[in-house]
PDB file of N, CA and C in Angstrom:
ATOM      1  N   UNK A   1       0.850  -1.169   0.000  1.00  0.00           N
ATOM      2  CA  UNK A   1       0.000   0.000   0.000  1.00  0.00           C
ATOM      3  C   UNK A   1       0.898   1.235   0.000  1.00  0.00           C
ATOM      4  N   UNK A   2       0.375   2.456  -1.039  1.00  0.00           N
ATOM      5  CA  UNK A   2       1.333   3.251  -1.228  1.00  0.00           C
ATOM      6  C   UNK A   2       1.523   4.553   0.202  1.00  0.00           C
ATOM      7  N   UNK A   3       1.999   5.161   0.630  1.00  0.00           N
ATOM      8  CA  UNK A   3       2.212   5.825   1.662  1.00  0.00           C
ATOM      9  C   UNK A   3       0.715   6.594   1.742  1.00  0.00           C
ATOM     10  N   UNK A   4       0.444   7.600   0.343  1.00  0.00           N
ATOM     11  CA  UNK A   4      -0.268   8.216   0.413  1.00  0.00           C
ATOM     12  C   UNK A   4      -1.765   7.408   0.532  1.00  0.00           C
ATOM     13  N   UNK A   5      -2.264   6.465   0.229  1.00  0.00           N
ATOM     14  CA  UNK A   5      -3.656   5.851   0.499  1.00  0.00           C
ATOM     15  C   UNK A   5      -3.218   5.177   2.279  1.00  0.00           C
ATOM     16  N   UNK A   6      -2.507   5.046   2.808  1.00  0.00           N
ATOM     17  CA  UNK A   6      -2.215   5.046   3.824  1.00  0.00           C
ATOM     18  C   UNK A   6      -2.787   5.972   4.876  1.00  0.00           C
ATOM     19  N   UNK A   7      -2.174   6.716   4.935  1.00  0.00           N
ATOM     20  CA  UNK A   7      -2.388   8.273   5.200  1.00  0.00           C
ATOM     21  C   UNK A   7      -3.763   8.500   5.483  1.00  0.00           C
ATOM     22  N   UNK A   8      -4.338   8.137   3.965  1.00  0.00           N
ATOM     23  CA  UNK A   8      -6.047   8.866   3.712  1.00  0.00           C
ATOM     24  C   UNK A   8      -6.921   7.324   4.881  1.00  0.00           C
ATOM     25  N   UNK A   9      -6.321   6.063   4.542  1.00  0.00           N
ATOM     26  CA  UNK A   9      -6.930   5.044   5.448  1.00  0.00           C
ATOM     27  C   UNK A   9      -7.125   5.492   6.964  1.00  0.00           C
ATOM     28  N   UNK A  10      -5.849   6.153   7.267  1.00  0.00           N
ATOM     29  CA  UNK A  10      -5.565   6.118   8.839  1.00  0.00           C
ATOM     30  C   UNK A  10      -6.696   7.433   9.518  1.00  0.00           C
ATOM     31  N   UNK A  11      -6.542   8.391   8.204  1.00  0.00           N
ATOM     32  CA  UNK A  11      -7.252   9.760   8.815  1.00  0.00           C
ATOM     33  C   UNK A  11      -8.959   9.309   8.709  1.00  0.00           C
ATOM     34  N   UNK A  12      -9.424   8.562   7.731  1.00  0.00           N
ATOM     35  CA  UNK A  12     -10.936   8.342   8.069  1.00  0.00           C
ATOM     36  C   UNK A  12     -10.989   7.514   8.641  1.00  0.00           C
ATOM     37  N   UNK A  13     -10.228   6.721   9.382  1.00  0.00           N
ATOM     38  CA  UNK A  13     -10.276   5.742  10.589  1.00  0.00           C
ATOM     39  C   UNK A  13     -10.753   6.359  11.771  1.00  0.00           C
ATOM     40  N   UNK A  14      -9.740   7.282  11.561  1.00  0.00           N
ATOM     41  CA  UNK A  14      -9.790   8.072  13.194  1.00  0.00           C
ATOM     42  C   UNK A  14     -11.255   9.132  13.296  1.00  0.00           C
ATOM     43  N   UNK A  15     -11.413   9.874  12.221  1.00  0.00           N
ATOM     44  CA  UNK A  15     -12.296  10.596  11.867  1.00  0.00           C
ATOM     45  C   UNK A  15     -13.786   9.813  12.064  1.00  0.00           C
ATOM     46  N   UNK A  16     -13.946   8.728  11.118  1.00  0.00           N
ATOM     47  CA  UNK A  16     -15.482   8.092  11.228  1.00  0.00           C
ATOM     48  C   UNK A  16     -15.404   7.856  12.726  1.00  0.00           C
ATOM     49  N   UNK A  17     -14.616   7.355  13.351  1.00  0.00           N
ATOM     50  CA  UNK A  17     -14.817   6.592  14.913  1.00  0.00           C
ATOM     51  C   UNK A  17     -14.932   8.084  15.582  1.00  0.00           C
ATOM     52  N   UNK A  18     -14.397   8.858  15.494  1.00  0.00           N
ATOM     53  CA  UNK A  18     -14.729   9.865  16.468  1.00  0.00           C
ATOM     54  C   UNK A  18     -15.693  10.477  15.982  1.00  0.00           C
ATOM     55  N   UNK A  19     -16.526  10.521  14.739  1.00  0.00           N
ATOM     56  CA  UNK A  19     -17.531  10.771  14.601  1.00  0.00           C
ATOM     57  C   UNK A  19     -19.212  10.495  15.217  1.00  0.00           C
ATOM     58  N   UNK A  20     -18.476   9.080  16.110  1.00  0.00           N
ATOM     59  CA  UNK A  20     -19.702   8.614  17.088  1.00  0.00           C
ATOM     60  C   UNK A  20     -19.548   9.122  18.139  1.00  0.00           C
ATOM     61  N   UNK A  21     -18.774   9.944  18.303  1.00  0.00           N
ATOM     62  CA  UNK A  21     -19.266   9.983  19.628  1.00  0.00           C
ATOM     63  C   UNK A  21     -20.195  11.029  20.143  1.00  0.00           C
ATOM     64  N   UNK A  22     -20.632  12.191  19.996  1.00  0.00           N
ATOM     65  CA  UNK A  22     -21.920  12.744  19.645  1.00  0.00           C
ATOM     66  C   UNK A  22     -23.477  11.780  20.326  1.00  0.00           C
ATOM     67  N   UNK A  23     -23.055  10.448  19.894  1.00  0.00           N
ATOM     68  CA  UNK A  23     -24.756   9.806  19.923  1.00  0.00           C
ATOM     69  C   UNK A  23     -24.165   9.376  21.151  1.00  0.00           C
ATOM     70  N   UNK A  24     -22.830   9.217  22.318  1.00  0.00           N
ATOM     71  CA  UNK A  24     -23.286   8.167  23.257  1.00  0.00           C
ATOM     72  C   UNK A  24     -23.578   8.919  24.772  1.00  0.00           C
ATOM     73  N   UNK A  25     -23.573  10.642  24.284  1.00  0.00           N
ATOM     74  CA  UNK A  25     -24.272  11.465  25.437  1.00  0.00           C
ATOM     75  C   UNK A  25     -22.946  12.245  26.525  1.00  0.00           C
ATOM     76  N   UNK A  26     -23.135  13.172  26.565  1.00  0.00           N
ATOM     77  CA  UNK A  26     -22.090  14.148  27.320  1.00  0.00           C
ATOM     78  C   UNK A  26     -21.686  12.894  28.710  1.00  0.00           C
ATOM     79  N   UNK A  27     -22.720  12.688  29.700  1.00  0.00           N
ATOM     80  CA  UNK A  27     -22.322  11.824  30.490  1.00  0.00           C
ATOM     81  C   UNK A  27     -21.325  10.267  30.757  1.00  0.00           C
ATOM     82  N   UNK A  28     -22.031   9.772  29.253  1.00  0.00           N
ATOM     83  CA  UNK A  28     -21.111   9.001  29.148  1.00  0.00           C
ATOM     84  C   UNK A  28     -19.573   8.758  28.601  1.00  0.00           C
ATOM     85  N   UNK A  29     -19.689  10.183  28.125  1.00  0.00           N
ATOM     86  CA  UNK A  29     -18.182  10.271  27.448  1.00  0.00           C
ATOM     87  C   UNK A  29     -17.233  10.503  28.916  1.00  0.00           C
ATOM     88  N   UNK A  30     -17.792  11.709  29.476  1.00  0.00           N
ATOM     89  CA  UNK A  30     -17.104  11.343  30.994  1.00  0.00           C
ATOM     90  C   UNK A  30     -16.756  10.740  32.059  1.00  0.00           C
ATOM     91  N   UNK A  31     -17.692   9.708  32.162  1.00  0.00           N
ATOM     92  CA  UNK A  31     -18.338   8.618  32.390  1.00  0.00           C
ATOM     93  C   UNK A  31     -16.873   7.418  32.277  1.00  0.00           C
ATOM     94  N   UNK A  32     -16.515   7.131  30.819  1.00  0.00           N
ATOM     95  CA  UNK A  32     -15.956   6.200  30.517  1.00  0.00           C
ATOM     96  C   UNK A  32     -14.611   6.686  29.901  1.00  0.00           C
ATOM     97  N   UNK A  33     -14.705   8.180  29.802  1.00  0.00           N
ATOM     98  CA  UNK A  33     -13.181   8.776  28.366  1.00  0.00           C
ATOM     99  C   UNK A  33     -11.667   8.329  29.364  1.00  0.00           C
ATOM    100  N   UNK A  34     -11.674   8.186  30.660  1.00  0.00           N
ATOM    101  CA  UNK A  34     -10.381   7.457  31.437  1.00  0.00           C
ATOM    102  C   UNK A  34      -9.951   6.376  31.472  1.00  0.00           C
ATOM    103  N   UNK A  35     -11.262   5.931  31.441  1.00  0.00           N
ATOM    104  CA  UNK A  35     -10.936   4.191  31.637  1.00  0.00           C
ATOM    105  C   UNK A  35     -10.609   3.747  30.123  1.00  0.00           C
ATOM    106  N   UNK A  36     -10.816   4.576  29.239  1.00  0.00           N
ATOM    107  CA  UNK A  36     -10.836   4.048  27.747  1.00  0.00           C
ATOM    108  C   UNK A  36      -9.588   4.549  27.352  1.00  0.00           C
ATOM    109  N   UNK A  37      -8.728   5.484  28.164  1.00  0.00           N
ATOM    110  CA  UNK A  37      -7.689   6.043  27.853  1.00  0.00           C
ATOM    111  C   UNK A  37      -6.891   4.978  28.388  1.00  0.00           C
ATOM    112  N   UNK A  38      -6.949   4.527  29.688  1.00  0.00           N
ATOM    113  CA  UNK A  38      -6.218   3.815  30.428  1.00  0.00           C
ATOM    114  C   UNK A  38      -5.948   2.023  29.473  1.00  0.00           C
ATOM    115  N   UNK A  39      -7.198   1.960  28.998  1.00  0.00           N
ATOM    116  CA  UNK A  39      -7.013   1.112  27.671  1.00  0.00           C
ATOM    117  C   UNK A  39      -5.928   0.965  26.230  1.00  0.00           C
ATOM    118  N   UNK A  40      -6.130   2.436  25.874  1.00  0.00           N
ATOM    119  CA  UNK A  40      -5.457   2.401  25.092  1.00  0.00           C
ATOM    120  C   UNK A  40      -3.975   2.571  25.576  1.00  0.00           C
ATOM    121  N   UNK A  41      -3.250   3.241  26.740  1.00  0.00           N
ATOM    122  CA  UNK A  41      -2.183   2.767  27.126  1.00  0.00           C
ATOM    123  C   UNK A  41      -1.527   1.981  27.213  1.00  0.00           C
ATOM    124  N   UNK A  42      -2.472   1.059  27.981  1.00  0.00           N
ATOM    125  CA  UNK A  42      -2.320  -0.229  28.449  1.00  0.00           C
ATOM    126  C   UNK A  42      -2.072  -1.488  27.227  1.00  0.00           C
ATOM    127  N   UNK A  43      -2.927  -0.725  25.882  1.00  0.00           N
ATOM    128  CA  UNK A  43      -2.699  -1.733  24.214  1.00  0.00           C
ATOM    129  C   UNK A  43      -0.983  -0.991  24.029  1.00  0.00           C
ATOM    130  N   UNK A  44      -0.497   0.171  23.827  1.00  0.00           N
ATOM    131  CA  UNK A  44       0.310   1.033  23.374  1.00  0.00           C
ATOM    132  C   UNK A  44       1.500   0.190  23.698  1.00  0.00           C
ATOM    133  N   UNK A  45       1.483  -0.129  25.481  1.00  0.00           N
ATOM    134  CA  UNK A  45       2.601  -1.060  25.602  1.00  0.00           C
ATOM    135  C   UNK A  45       2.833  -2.483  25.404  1.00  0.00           C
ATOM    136  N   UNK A  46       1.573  -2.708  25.512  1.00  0.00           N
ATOM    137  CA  UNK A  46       1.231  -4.418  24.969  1.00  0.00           C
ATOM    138  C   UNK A  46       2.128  -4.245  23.209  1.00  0.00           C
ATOM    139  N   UNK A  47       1.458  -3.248  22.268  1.00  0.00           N
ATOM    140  CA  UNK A  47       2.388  -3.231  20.857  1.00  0.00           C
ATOM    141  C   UNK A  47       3.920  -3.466  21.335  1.00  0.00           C
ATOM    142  N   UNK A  48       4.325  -2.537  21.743  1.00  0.00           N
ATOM    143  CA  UNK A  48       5.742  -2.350  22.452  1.00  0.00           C
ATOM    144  C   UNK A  48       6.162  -3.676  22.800  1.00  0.00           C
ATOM    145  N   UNK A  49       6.061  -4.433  23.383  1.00  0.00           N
ATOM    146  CA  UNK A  49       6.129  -5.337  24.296  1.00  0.00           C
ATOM    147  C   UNK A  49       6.406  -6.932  23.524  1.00  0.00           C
ATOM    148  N   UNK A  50       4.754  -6.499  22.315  1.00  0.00           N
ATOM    149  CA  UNK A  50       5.130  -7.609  21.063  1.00  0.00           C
ATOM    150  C   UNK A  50       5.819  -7.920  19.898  1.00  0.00           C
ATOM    151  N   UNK A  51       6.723  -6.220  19.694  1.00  0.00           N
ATOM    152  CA  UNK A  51       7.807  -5.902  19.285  1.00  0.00           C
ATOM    153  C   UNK A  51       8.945  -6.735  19.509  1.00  0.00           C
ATOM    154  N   UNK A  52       8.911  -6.118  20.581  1.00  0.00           N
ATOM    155  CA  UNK A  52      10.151  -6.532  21.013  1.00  0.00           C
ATOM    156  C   UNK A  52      10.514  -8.449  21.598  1.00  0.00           C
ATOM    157  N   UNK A  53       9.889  -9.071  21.934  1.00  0.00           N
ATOM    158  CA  UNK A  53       9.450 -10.170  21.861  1.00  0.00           C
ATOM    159  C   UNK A  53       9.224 -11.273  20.719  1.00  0.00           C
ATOM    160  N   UNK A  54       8.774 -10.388  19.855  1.00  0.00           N
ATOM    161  CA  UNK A  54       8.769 -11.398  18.663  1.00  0.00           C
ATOM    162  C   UNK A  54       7.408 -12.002  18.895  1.00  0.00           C
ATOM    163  N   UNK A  55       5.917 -11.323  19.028  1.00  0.00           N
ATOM    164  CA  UNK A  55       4.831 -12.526  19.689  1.00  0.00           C
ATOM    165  C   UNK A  55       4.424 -12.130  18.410  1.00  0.00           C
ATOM    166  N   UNK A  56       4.071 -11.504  17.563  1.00  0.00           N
ATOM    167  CA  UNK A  56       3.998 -11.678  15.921  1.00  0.00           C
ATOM    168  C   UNK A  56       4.872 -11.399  15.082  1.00  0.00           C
ATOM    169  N   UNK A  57       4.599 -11.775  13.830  1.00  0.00           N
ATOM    170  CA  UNK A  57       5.355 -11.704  12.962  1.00  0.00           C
ATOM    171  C   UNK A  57       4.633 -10.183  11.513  1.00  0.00           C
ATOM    172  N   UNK A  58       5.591  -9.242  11.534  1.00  0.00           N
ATOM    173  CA  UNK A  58       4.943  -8.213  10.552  1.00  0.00           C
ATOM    174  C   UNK A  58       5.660  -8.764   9.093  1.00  0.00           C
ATOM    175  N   UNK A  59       5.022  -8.728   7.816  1.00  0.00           N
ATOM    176  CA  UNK A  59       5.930  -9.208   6.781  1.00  0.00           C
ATOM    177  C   UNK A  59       6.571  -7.606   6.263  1.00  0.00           C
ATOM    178  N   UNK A  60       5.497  -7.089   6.288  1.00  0.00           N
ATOM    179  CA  UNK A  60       6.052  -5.768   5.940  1.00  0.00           C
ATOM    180  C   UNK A  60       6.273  -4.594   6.957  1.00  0.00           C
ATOM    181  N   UNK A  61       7.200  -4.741   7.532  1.00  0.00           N
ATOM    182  CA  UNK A  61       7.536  -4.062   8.962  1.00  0.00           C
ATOM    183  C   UNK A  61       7.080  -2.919   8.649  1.00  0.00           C
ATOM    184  N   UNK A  62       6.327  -2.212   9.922  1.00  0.00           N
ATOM    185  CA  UNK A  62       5.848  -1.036  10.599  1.00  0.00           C
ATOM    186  C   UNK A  62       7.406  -0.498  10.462  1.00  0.00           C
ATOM    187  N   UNK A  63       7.435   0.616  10.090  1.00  0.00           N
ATOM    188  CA  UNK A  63       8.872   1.944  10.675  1.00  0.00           C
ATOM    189  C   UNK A  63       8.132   2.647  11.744  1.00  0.00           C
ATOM    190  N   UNK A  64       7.556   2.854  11.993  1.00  0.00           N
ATOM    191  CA  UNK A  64       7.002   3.493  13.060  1.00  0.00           C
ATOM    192  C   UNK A  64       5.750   3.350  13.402  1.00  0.00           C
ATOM    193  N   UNK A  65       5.394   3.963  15.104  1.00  0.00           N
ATOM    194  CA  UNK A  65       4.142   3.853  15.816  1.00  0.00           C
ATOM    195  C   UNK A  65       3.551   4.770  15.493  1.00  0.00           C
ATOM    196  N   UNK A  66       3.875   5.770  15.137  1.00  0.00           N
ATOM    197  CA  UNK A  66       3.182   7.233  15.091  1.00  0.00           C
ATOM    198  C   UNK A  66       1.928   7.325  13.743  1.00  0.00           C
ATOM    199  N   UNK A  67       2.780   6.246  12.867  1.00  0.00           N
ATOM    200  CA  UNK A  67       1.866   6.072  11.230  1.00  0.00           C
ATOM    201  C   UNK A  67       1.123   4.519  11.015  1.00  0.00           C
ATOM    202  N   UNK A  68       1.858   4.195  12.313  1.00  0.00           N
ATOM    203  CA  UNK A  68       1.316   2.844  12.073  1.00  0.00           C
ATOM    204  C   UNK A  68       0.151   2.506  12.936  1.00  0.00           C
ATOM    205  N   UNK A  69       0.757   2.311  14.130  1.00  0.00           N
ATOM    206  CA  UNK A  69      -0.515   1.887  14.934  1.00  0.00           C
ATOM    207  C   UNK A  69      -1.173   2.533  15.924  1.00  0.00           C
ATOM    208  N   UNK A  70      -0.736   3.930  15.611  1.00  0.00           N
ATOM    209  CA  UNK A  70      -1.250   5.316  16.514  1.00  0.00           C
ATOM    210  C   UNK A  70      -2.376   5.318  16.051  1.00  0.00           C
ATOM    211  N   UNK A  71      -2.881   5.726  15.253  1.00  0.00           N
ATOM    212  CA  UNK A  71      -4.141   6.359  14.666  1.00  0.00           C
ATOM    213  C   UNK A  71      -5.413   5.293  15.144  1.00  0.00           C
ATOM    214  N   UNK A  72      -4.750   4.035  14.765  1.00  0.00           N
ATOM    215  CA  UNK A  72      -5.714   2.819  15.125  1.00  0.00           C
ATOM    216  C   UNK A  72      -5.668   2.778  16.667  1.00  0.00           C
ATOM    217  N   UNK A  73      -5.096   3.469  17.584  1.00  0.00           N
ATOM    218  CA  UNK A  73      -4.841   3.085  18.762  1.00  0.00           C
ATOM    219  C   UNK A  73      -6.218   4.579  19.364  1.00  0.00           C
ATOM    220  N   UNK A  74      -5.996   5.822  18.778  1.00  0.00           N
ATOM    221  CA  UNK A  74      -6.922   7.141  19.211  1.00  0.00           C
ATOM    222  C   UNK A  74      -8.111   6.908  18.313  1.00  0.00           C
ATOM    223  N   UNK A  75      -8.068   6.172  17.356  1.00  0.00           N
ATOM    224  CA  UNK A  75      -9.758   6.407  16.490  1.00  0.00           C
ATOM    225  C   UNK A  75     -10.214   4.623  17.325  1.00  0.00           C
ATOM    226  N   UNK A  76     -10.336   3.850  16.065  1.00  0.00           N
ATOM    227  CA  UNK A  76     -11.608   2.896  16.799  1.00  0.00           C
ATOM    228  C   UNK A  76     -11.070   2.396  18.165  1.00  0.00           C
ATOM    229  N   UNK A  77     -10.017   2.041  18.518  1.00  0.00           N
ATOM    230  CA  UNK A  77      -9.911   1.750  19.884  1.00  0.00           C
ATOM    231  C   UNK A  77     -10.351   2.302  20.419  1.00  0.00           C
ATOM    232  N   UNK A  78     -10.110   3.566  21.130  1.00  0.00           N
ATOM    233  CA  UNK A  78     -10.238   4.359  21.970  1.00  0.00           C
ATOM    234  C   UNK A  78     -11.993   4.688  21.953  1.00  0.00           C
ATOM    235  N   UNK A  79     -12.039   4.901  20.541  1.00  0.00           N
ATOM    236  CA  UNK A  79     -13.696   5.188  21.184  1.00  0.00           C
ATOM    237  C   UNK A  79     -14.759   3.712  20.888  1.00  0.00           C
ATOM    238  N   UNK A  80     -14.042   2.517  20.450  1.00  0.00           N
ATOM    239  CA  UNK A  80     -14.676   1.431  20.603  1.00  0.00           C
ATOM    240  C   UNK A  80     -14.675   0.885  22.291  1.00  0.00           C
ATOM    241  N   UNK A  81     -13.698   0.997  22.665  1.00  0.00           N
ATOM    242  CA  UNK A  81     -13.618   0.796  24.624  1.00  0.00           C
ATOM    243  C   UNK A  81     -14.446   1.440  24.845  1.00  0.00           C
ATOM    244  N   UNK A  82     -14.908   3.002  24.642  1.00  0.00           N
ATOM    245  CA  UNK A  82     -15.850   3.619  24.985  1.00  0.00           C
ATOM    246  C   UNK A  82     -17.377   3.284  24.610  1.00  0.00           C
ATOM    247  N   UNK A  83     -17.506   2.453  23.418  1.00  0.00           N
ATOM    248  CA  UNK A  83     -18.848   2.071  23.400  1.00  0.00           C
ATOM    249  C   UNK A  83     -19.282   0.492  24.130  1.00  0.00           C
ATOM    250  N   UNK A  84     -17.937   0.132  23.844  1.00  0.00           N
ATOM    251  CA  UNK A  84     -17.804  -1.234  25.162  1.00  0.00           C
ATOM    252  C   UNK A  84     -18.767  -0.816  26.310  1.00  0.00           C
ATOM    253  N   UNK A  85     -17.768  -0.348  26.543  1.00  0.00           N
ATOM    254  CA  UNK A  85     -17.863   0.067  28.377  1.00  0.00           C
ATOM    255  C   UNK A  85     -19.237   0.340  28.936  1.00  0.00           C
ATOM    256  N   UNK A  86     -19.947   1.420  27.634  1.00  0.00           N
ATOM    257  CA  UNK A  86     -20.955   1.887  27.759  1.00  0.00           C
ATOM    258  C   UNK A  86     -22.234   0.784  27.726  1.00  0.00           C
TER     259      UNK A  86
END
């Protein structure tokens, strides 16, 4: 996949998922936006962790977290824990 459709994948990732959140109500975003943070931390080092370990195998190595598995870590994660939770 070329850098640039990359890019456009990662930004309406993050974009559609934070686009729900609107419907799950002021309360519950407060409600749950810590514990869903504390989630995605808690995945951030788990990546880290399976890095370095070797617990998968990438064929086409990630160069970085920031393009790779950031975006997926603040869009549906983050606000999928939040509809979890909810």
């Amino acid at each position: 996949m070329s850098k640039k459709n990359q890019r456009l994948i990662n930004i309406l990732m993050v974009l559609l998922s934070w686009l729900t959140i609107p419907f799950m109500g002021w309360h519950n975003i407060k409600r749950f936006f810590t514990a869903s943070i504390l989630i995605v931390l808690l995945e951030a080092i788990n990546v880290q962790l399976g890095k370095k370990r070797k617990w998968w195998v990438f064929y086409n190595k990630p160069k970085s977290y920031f393009t790779n598995e950031f975006p997926f870590n603040i869009g549906p994660f983050l606000i999928g824990s939040m509809w979890i939770l909810k």
